[in-house]
N, C-alpha and C. Protein backbone atom coordinates (compact mmCIF):
# COMPACT_ATOMS: atom_id res chain seq x y z
N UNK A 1 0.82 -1.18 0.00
CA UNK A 1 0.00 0.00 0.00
C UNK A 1 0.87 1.24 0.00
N UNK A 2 0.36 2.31 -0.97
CA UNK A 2 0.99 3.68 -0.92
C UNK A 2 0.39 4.00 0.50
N UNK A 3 1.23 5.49 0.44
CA UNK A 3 1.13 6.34 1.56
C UNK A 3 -0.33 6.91 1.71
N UNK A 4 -0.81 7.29 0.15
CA UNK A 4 -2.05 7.67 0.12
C UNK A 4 -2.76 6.53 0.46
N UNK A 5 -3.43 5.42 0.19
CA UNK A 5 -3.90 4.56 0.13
C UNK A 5 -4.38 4.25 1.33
N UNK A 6 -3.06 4.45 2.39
CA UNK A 6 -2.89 4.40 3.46
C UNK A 6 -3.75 5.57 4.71
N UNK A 7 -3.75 6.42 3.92
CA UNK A 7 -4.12 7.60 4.34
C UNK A 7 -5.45 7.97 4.19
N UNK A 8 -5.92 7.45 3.26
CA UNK A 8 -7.18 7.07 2.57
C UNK A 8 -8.32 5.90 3.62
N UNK A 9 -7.90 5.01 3.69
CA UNK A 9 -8.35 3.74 4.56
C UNK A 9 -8.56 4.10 5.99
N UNK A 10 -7.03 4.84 6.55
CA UNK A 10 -7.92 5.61 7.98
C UNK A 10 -8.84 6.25 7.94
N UNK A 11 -8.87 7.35 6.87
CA UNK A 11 -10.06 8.24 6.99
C UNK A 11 -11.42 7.19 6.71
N UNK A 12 -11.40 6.67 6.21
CA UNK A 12 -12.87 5.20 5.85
C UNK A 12 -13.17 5.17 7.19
N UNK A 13 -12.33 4.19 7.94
CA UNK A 13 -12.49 3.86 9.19
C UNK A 13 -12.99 4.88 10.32
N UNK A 14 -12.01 6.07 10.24
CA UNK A 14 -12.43 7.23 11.36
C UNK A 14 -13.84 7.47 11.32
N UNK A 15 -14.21 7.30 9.52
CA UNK A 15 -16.10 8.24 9.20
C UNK A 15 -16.66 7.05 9.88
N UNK A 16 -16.64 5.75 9.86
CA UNK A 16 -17.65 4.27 9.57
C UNK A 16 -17.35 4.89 11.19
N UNK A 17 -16.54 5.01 11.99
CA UNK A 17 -16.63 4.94 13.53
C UNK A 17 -17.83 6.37 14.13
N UNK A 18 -17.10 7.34 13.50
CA UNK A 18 -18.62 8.41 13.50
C UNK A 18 -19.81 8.34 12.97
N UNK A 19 -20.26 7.19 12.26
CA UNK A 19 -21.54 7.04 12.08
C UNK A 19 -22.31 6.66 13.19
N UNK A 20 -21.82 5.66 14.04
CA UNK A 20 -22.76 4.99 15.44
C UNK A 20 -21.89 5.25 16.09
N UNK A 21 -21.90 6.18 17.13
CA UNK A 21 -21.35 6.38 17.96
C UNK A 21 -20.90 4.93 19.11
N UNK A 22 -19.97 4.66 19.24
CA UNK A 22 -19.79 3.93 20.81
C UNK A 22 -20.84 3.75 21.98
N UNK A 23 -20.97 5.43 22.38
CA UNK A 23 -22.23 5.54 23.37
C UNK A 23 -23.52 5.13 23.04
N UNK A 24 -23.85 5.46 22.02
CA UNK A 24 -25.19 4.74 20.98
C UNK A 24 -25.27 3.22 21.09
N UNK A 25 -24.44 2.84 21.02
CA UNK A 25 -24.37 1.18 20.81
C UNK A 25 -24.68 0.58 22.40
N UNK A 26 -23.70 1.55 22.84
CA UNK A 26 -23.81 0.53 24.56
C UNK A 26 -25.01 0.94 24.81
N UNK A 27 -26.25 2.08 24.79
CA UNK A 27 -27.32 2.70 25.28
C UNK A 27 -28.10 1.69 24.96
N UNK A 28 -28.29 1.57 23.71
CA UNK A 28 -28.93 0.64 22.62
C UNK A 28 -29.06 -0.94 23.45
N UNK A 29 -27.81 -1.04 23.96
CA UNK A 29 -27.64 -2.82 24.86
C UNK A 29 -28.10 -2.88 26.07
N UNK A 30 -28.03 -1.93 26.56
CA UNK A 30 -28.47 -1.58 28.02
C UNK A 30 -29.84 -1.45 27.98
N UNK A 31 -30.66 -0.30 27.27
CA UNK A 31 -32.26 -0.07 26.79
C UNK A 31 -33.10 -1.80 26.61
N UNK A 32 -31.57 -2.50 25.83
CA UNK A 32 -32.47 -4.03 25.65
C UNK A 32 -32.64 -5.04 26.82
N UNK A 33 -31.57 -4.61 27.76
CA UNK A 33 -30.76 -5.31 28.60
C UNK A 33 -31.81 -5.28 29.76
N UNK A 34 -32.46 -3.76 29.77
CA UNK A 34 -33.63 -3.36 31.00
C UNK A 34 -34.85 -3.83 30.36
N UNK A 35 -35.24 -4.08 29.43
CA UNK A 35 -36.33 -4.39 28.89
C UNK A 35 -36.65 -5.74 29.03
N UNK A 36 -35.73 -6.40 28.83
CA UNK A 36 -35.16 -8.01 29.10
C UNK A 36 -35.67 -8.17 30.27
N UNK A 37 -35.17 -7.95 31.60
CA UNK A 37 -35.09 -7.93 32.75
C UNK A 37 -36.24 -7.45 33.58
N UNK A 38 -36.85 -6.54 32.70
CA UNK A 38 -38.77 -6.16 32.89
C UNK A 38 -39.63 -7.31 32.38
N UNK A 39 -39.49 -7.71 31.41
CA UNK A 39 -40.18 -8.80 30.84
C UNK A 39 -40.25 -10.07 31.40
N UNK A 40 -38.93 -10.66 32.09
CA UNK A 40 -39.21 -11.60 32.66
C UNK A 40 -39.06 -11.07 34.13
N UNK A 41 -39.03 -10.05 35.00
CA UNK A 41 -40.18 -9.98 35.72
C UNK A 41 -41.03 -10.58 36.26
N UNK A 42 -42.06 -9.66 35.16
CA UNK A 42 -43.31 -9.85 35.19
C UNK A 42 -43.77 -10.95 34.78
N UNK A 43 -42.73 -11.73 33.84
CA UNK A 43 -43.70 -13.24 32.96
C UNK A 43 -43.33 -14.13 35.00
N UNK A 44 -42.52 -14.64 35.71
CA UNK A 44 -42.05 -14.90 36.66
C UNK A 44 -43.12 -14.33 37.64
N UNK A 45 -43.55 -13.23 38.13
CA UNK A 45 -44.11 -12.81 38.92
C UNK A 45 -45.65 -13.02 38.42
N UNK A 46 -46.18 -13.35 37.57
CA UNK A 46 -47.44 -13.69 37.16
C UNK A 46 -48.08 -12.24 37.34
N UNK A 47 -47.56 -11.02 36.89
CA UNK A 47 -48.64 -9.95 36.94
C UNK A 47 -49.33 -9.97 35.94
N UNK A 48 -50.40 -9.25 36.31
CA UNK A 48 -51.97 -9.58 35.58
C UNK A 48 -51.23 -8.49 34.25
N UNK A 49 -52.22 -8.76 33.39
CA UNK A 49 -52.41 -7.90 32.09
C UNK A 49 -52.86 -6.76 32.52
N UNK A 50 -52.38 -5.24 31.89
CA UNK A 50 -52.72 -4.00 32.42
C UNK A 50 -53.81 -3.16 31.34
N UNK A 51 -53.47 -3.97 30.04
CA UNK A 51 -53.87 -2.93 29.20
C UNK A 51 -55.06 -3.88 28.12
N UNK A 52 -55.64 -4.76 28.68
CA UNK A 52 -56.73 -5.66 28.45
C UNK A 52 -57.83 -4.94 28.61
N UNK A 53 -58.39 -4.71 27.72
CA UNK A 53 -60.14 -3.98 27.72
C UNK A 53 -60.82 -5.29 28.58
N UNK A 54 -61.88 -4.33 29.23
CA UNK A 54 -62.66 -5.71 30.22
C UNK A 54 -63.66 -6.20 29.31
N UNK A 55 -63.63 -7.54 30.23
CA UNK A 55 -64.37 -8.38 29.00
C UNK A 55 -66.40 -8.00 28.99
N UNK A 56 -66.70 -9.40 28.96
CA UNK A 56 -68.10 -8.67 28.30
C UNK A 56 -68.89 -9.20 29.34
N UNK A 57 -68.27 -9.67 30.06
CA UNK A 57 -68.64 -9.67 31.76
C UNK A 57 -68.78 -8.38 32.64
N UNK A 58 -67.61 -7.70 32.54
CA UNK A 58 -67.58 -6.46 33.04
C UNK A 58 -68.44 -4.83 32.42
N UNK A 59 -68.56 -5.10 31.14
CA UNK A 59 -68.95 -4.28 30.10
C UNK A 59 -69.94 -5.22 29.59
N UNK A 60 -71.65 -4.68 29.40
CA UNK A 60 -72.27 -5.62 28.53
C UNK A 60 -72.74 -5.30 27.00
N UNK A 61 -72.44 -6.11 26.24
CA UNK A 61 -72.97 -5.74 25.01
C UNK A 61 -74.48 -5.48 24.51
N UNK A 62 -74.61 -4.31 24.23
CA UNK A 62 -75.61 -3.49 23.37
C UNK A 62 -76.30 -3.87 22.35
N UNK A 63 -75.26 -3.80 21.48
CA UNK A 63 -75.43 -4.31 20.00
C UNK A 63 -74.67 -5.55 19.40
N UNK A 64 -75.41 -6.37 19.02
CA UNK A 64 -74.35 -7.62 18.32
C UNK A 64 -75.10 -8.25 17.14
N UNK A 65 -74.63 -8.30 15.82
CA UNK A 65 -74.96 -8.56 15.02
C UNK A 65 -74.11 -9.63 13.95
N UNK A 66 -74.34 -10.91 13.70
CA UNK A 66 -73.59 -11.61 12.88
C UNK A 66 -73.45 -11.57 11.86
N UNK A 67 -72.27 -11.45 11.08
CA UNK A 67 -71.80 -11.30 9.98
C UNK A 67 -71.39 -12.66 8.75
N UNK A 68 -71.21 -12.35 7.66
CA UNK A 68 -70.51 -13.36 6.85
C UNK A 68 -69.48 -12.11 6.12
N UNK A 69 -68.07 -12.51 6.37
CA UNK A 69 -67.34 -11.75 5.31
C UNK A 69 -66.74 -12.52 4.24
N UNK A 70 -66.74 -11.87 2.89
CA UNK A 70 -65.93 -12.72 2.09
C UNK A 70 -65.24 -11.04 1.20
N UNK A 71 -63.88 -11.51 0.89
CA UNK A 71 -62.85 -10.93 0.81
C UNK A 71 -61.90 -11.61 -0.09
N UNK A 72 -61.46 -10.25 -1.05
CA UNK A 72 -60.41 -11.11 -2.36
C UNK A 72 -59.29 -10.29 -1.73
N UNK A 73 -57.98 -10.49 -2.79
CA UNK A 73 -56.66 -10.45 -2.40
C UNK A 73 -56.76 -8.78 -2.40
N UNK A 74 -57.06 -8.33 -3.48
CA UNK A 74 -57.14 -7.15 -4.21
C UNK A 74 -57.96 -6.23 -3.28
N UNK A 75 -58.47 -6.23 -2.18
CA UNK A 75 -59.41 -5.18 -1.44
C UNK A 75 -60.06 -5.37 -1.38
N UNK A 76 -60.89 -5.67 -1.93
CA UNK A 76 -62.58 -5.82 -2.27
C UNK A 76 -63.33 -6.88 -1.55
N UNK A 77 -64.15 -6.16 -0.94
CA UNK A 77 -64.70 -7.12 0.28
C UNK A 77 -66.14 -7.23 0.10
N UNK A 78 -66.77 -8.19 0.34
CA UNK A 78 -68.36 -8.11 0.69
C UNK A 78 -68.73 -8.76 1.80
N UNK A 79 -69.89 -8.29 2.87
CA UNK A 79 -70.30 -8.91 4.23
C UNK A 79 -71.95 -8.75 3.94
N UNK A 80 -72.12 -10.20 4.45
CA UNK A 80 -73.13 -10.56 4.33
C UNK A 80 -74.01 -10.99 5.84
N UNK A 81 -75.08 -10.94 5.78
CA UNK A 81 -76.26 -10.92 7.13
C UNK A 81 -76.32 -12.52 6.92
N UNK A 82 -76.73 -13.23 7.90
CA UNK A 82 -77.04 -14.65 8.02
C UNK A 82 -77.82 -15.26 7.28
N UNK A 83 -78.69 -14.55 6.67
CA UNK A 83 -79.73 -14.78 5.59
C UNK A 83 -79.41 -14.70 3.95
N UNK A 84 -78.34 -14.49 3.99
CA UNK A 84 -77.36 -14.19 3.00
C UNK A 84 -77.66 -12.79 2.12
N UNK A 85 -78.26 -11.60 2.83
CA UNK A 85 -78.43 -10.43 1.92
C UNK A 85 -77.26 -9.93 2.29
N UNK A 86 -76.98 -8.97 1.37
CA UNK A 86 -75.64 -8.15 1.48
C UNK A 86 -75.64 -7.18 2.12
N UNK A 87 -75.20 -6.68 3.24
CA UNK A 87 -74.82 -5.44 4.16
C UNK A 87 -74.24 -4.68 3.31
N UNK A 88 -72.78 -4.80 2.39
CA UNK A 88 -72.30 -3.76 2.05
C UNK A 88 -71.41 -4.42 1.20
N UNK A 89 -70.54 -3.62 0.46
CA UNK A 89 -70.01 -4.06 -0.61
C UNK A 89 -68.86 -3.37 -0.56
N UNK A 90 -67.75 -3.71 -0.74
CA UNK A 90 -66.76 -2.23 -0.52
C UNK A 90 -65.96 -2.71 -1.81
N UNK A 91 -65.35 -1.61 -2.55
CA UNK A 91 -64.21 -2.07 -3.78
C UNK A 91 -63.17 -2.08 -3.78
N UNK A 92 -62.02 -2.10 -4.20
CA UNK A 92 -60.28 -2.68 -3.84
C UNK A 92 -60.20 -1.22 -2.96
N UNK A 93 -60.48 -0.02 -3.04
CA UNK A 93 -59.75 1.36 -2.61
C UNK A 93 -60.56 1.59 -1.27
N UNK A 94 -61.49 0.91 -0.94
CA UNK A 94 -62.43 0.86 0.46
C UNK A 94 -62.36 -0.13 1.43
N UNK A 95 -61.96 -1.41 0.99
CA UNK A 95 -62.70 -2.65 1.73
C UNK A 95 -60.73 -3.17 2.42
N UNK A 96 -60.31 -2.52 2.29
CA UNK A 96 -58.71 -3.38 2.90
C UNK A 96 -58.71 -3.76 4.06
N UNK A 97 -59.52 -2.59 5.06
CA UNK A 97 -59.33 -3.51 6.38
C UNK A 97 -60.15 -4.33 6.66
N UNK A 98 -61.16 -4.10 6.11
CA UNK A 98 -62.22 -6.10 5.85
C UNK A 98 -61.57 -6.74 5.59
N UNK A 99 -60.86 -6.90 4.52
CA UNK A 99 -60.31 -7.89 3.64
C UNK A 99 -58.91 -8.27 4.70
N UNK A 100 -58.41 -7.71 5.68
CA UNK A 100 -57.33 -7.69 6.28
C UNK A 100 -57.84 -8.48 7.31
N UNK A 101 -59.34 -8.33 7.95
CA UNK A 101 -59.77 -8.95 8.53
C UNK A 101 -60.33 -10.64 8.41
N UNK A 102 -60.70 -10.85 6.69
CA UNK A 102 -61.16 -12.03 6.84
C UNK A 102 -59.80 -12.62 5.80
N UNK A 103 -58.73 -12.22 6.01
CA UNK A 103 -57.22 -13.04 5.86
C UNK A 103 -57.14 -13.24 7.23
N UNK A 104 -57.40 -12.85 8.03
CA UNK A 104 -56.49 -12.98 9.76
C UNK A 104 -57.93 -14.57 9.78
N UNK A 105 -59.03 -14.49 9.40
CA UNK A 105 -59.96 -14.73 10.14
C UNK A 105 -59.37 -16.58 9.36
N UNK A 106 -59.14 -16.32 8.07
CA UNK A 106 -58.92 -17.24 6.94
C UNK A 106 -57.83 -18.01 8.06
N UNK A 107 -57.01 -17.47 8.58
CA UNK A 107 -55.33 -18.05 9.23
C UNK A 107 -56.51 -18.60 10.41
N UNK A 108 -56.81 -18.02 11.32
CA UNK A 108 -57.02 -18.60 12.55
C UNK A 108 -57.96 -19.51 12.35
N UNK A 109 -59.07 -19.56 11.10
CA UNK A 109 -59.77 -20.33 11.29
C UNK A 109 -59.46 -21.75 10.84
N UNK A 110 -58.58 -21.45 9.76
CA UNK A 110 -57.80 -22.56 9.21
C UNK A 110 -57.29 -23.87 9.94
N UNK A 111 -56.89 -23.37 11.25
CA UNK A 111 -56.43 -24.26 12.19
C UNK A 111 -56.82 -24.94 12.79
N UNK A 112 -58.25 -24.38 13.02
CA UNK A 112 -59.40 -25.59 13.42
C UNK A 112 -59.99 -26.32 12.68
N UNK A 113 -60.28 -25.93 10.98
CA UNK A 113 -60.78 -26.70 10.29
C UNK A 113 -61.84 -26.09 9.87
N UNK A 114 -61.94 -24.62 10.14
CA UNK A 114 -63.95 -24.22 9.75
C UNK A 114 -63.28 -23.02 8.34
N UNK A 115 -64.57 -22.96 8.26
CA UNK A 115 -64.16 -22.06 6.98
C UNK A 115 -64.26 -20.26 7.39
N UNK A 116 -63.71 -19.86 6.72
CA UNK A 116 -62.97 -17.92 6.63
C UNK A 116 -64.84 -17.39 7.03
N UNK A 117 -65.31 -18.15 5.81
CA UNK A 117 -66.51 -17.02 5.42
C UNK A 117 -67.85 -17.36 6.52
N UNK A 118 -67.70 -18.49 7.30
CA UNK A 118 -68.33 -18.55 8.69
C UNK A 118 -68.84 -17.53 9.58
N UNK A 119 -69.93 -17.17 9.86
CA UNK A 119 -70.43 -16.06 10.60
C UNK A 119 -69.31 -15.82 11.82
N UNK A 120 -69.27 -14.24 12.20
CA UNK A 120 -68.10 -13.99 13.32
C UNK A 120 -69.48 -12.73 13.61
N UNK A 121 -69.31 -12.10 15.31
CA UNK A 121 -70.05 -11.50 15.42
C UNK A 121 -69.48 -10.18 15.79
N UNK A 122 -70.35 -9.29 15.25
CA UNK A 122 -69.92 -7.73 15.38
C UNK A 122 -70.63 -7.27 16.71
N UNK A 123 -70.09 -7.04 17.96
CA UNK A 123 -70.54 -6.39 18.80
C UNK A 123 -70.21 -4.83 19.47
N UNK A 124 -71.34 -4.12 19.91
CA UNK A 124 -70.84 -2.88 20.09
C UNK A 124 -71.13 -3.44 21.90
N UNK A 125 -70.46 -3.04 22.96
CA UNK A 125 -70.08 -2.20 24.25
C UNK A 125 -70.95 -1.22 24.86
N UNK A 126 -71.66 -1.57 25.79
CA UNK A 126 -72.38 -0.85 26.87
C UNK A 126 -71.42 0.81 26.33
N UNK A 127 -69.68 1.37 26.89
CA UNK A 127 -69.31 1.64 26.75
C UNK A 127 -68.86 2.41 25.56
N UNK A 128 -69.66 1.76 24.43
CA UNK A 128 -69.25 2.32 23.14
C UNK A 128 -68.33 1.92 21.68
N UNK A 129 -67.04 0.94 22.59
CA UNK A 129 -66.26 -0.01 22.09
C UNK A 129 -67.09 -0.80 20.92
N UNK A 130 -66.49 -1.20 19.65
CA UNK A 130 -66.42 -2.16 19.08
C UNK A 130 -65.85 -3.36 18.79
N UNK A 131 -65.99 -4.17 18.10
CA UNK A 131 -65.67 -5.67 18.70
C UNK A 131 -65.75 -6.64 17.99
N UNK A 132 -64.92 -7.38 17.54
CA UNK A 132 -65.52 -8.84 16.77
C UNK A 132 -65.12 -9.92 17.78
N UNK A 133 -66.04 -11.02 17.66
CA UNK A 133 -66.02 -12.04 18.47
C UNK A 133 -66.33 -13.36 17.83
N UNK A 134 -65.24 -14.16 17.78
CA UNK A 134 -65.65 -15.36 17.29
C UNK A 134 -65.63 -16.49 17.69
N UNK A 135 -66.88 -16.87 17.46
CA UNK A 135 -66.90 -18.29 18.62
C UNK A 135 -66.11 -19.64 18.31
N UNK A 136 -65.79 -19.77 17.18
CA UNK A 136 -65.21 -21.24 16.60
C UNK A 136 -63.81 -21.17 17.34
N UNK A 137 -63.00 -19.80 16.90
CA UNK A 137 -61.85 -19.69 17.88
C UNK A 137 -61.08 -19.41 18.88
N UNK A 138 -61.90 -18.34 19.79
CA UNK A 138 -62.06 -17.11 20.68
C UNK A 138 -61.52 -16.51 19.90
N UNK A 139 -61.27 -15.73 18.67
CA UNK A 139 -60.28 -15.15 18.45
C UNK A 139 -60.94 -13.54 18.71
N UNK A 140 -60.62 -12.51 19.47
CA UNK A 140 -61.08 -11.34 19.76
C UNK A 140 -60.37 -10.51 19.19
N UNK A 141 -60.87 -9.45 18.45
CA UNK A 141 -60.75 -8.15 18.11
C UNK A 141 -61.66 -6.63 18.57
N UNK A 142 -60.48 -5.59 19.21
CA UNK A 142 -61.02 -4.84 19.82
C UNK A 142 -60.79 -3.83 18.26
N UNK A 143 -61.73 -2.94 18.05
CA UNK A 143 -61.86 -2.58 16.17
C UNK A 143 -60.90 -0.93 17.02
N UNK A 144 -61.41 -0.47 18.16
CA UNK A 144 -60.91 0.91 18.27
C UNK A 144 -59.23 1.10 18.33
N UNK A 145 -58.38 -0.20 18.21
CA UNK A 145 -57.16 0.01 18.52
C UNK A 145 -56.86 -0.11 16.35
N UNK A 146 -57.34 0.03 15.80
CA UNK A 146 -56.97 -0.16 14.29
C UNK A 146 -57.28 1.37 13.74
N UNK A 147 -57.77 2.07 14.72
CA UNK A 147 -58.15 3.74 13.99
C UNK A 147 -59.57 4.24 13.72
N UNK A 148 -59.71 5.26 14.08
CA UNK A 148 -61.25 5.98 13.46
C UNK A 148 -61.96 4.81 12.45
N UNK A 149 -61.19 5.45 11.03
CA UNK A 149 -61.57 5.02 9.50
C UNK A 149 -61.96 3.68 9.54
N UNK A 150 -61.27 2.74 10.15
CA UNK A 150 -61.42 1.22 9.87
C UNK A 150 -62.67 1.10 11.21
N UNK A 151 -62.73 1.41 12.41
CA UNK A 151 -63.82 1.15 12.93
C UNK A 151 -65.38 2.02 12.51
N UNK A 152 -65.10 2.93 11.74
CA UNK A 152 -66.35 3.27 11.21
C UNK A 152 -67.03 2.44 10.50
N UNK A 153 -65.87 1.67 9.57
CA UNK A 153 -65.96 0.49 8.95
C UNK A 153 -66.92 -0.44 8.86
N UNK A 154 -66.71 -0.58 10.27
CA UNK A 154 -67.38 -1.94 10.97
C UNK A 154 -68.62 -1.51 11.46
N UNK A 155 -68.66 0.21 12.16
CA UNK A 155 -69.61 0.75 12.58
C UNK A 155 -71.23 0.67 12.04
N UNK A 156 -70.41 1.35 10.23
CA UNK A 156 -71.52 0.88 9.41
C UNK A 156 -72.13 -0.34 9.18
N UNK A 157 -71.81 -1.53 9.42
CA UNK A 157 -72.29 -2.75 9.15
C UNK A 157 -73.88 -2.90 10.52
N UNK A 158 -73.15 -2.90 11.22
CA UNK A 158 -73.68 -2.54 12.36
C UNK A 158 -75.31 -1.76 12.06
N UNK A 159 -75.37 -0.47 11.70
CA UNK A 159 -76.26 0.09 11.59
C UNK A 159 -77.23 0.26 10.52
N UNK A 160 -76.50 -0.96 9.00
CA UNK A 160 -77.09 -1.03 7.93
C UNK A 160 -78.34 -2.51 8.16
């Protein structure tokens, strides 16, 4: 190696060392290190869940209405009433978080053996909360932790 070359390669090294600082890195191990050490904790100490909406024991449901969803790859969703009329229809640029919903519903239900498009029930909350509830798997969804837009979503089904 020339002198330059030489001279060249430290400076590489000096910048690659000022990109992440030292202190950054150890903060970074330590931040994981306490997080670690919180987690099992609490898994060890058996503390209760803090941030669990109460169930429907504690809160009673209002409104509950059963659904059929069926859902393509592309967005486009349709949910249907038990009688098989159509609630609503949504098209690829409307229906994603339906359709997001009866892929999750497609996975969990899969595992037991029942089918996606199986009634799941839409319930609203003494409280106000919305809700899907399905009996084949418990699988629960609280709709207000997904945003306004997507629980209006559901809102409308509800009131159509």
């Amino acid at each position: 190696m020339t002198l330059n070359s030489t001279a060249a390669h430290q400076k590489l090294v000096e910048r690659d060392k000022e990109m992440i600082p030292t202190v950054l890195i150890r903060a970074m191990f330590i931040l994981c290190l306490c997080v670690l050490v919180i987690v099992t904790y609490a898994s060890l100490t058996d503390r209760p869940l803090s941030a669990v909406p109460p169930s429907e024991d504690v809160v009673p449901v209002v409104t509950e209405r059963s659904i059929q969803i069926y859902a393509e790859m592309d967005g486009s969703a349709r949910v249907l009433d038990l009688d098989g009329s159509v609630i609503a229809t949504f098209e690829q640029d409307e229906g994603g978080f339906i359709a997001g919903v009866y892929r999750v519903l497609e996975r969990e239900r899969g595992a037991v053996g029942a089918l996606a498009s199986d009634p799941i029930r839409l319930v609203r909350f003494a409280d106000g909360r919305l809700g899907l509830r399905d009996d084949l798997t418990d699988f629960r969804a609280e709709l207000v932790g997904f945003g306004a837009d997507n629980e209006a979503a559901f809102a409308r089904l509800l009131e159509e």
